[in-house]
Protein backbone atom coordinates (compact mmCIF):
# COMPACT_ATOMS: atom_id res chain seq x y z
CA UNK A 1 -46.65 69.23 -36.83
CA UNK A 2 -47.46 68.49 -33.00
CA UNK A 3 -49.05 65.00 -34.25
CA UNK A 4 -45.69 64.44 -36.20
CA UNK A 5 -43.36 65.03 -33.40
CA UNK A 6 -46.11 62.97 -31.02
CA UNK A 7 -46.27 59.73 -33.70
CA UNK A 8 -42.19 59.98 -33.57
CA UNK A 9 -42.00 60.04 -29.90
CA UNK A 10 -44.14 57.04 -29.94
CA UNK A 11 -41.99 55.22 -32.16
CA UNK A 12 -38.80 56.16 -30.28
CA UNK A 13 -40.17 54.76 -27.09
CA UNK A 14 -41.75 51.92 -28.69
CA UNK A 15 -37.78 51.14 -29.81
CA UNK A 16 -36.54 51.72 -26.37
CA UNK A 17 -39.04 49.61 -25.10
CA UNK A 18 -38.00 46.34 -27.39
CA UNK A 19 -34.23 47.09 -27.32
CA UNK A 20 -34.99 46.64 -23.10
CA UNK A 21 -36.86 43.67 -22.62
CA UNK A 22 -34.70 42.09 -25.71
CA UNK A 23 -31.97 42.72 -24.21
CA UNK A 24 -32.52 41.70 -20.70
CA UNK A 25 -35.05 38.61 -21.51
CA UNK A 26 -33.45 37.10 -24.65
CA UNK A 27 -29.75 35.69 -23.45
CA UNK A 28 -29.10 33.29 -25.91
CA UNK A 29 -25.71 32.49 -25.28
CA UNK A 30 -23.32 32.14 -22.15
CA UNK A 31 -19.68 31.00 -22.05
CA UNK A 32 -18.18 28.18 -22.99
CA UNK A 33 -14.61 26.70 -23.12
CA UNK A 34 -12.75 23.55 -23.66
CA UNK A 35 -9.14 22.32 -22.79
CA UNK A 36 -9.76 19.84 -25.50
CA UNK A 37 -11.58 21.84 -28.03
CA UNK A 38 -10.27 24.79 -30.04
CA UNK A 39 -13.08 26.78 -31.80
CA UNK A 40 -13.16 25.66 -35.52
CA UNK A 41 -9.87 23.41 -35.43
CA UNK A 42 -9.20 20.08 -35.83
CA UNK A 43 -10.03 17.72 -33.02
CA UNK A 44 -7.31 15.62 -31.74
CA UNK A 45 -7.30 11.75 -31.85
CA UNK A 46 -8.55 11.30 -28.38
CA UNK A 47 -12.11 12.87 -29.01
CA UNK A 48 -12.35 10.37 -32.17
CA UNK A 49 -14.20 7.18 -32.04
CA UNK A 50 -12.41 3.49 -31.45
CA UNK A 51 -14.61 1.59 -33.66
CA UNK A 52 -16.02 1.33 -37.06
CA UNK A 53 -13.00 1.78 -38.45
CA UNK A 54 -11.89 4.75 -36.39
CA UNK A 55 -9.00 4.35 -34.13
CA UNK A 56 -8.99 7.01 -31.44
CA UNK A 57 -9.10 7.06 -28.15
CA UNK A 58 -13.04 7.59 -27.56
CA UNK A 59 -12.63 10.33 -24.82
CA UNK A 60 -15.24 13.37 -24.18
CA UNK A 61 -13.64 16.65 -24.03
CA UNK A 62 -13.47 18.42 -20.76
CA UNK A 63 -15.65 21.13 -20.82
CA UNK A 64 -16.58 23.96 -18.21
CA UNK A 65 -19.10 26.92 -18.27
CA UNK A 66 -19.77 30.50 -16.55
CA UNK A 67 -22.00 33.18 -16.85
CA UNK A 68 -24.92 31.12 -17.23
CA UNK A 69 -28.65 32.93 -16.67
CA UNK A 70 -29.31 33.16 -12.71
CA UNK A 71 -32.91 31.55 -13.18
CA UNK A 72 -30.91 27.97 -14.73
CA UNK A 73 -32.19 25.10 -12.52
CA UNK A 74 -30.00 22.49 -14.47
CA UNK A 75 -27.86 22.09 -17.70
CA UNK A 76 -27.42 19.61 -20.84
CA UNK A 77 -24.81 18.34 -23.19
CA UNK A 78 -25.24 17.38 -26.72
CA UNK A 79 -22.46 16.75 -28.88
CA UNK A 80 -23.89 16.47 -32.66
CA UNK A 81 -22.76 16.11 -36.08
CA UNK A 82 -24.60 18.19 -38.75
CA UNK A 83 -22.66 17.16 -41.50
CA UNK A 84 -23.55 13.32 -41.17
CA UNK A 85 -25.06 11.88 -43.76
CA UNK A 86 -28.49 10.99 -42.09
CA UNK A 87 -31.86 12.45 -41.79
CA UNK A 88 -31.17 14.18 -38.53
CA UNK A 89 -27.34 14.37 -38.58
CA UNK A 90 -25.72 12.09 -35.85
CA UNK A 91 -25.81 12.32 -32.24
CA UNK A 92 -22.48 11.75 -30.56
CA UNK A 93 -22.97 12.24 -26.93
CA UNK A 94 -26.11 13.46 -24.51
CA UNK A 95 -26.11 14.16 -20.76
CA UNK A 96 -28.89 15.15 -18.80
CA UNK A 97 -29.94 16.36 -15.56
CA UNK A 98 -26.76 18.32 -15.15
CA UNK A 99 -26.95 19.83 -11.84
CA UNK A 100 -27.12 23.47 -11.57
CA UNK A 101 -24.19 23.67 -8.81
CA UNK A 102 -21.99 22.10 -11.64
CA UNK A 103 -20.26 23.77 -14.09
CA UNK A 104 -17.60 21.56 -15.91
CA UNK A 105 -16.81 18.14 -16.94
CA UNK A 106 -13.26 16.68 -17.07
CA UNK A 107 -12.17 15.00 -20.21
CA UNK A 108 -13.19 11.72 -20.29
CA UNK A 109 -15.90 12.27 -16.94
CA UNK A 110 -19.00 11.44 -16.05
CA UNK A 111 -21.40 13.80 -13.90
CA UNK A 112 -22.82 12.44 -10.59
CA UNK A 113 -26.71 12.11 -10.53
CA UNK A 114 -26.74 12.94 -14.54
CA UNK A 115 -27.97 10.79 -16.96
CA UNK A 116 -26.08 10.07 -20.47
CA UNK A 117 -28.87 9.38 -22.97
CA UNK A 118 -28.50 7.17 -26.31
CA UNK A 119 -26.44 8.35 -28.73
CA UNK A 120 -26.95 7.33 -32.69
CA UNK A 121 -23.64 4.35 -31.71
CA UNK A 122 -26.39 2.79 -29.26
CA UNK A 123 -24.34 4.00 -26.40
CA UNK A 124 -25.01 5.56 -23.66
CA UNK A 125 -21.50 7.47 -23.51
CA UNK A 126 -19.92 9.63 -25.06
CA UNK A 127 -18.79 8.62 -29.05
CA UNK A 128 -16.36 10.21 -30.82
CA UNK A 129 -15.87 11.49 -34.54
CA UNK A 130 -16.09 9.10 -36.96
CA UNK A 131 -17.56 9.93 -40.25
CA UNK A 132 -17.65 8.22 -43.81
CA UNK A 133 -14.42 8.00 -45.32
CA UNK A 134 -14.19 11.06 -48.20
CA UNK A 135 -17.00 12.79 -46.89
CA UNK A 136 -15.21 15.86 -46.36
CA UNK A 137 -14.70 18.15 -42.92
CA UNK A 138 -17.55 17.76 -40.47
CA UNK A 139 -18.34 19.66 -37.33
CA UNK A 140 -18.99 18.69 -34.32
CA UNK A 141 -21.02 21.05 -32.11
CA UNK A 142 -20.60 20.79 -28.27
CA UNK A 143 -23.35 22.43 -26.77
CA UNK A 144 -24.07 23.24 -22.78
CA UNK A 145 -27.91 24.07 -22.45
CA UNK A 146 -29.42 26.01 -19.24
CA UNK A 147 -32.16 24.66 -18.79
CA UNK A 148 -35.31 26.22 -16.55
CA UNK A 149 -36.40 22.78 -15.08
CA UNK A 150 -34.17 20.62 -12.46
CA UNK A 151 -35.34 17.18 -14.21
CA UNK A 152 -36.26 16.07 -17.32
CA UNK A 153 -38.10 13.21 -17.25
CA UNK A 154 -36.57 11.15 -19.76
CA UNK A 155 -35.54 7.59 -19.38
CA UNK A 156 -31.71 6.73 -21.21
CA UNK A 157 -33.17 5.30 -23.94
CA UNK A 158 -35.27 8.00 -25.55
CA UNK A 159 -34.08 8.41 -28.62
CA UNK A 160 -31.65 11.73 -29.38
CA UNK A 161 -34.07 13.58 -31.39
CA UNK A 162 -36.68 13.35 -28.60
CA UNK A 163 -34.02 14.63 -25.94
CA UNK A 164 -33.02 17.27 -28.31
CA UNK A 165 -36.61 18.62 -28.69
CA UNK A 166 -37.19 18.63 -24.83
CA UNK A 167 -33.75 20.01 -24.47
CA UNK A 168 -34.90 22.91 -26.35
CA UNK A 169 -38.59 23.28 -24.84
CA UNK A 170 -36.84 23.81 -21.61
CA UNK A 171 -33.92 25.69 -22.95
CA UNK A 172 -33.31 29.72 -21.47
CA UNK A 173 -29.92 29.87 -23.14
CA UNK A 174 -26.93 28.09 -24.60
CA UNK A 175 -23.35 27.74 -25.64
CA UNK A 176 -21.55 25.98 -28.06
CA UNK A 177 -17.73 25.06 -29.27
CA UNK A 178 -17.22 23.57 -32.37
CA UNK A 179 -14.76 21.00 -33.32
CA UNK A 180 -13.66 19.55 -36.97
CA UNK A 181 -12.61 16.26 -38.11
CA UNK A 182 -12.53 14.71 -41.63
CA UNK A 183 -11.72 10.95 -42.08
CA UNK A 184 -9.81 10.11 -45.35
């Protein structure tokens, strides 16, 4: 009986032990909001793309963020389409070496001392929504990393999947808003 009631103690505290440090070491998310973005709704025609047969207005959403991990030493955009018909989706916009001390972007903005990577239009910008014609809804994920490095050392050429991966080796936590769009 005593090595019963010992072995259960042991597993409560064992419990109490993971629900702690999960709970203060694993923050996975922080929060995100848009003026521009709704969560799951359509976007409107100025985050869609002015080319390839799109005719929006090619502007990046204004963005802002809060209650971000303390130990974040800089942040990271990446707006990406999962739904894209190619091998790794499509990469609409990427921004880099966010300073820690800010914590929006106005629509259409640029960040001083960041660096906007190459997106999948060859651009280093932002590029709107624009997929195939009948391919159905597609979403496009805006996500603000914390990062627990100031720089990355990246030049603006590397291509997205290569920022995405170090994006993600330095990443402590993120947030993301999701837009839709479907071309017919």
């Amino acid at each position: 009986m005593k090595k019963n009631i010992i072995l259960i103690l042991i597993v409560l505290i064992c419990l109490i032990l993971v629900i702690m440090v999960t709970g203060m070491s694993n923050k996975t998310s922080f929060k995100l909001t848009s003026a521009d973005i709704k969560q799951n709704e359509l976007l409107d025609n100025k985050q869609v793309y002015n080319a390839h047969g799109c005719n929006g207005k090619n502007i990046s959403p204004q963005l802002s963020w809060s209650d971000f991990p303390e130990e974040t030493k800089s942040f990271a955009i990446i707006c990406h389409d999962p739904d894209a018909p190619h091998e790794h989706g499509w990469y609409h916009w990427l921004v880099i070496n966010i300073p820690v001390s800010v914590t929006e972007i106005k629509a259409g903005g640029k960040i001083k001392d960041a660096t906007e990577t190459i997106n999948d239009f060859k651009q280093n910008a932002y590029g709107g929504a624009c997929p195939p014609i009948g391919h159905g809804i597609h979403h496009y994920n805006f996500s603000v990393y914390a990062l627990d490095i100031e720089k990355l050392d990246l030049n603006s050429n590397t291509s997205p999947v290569e920022v995405e991966k170090l994006i993600k080796k330095h990443m402590i936590a993120y947030a993301t808003i999701t837009g839709l769009y479907e071309r017919k």
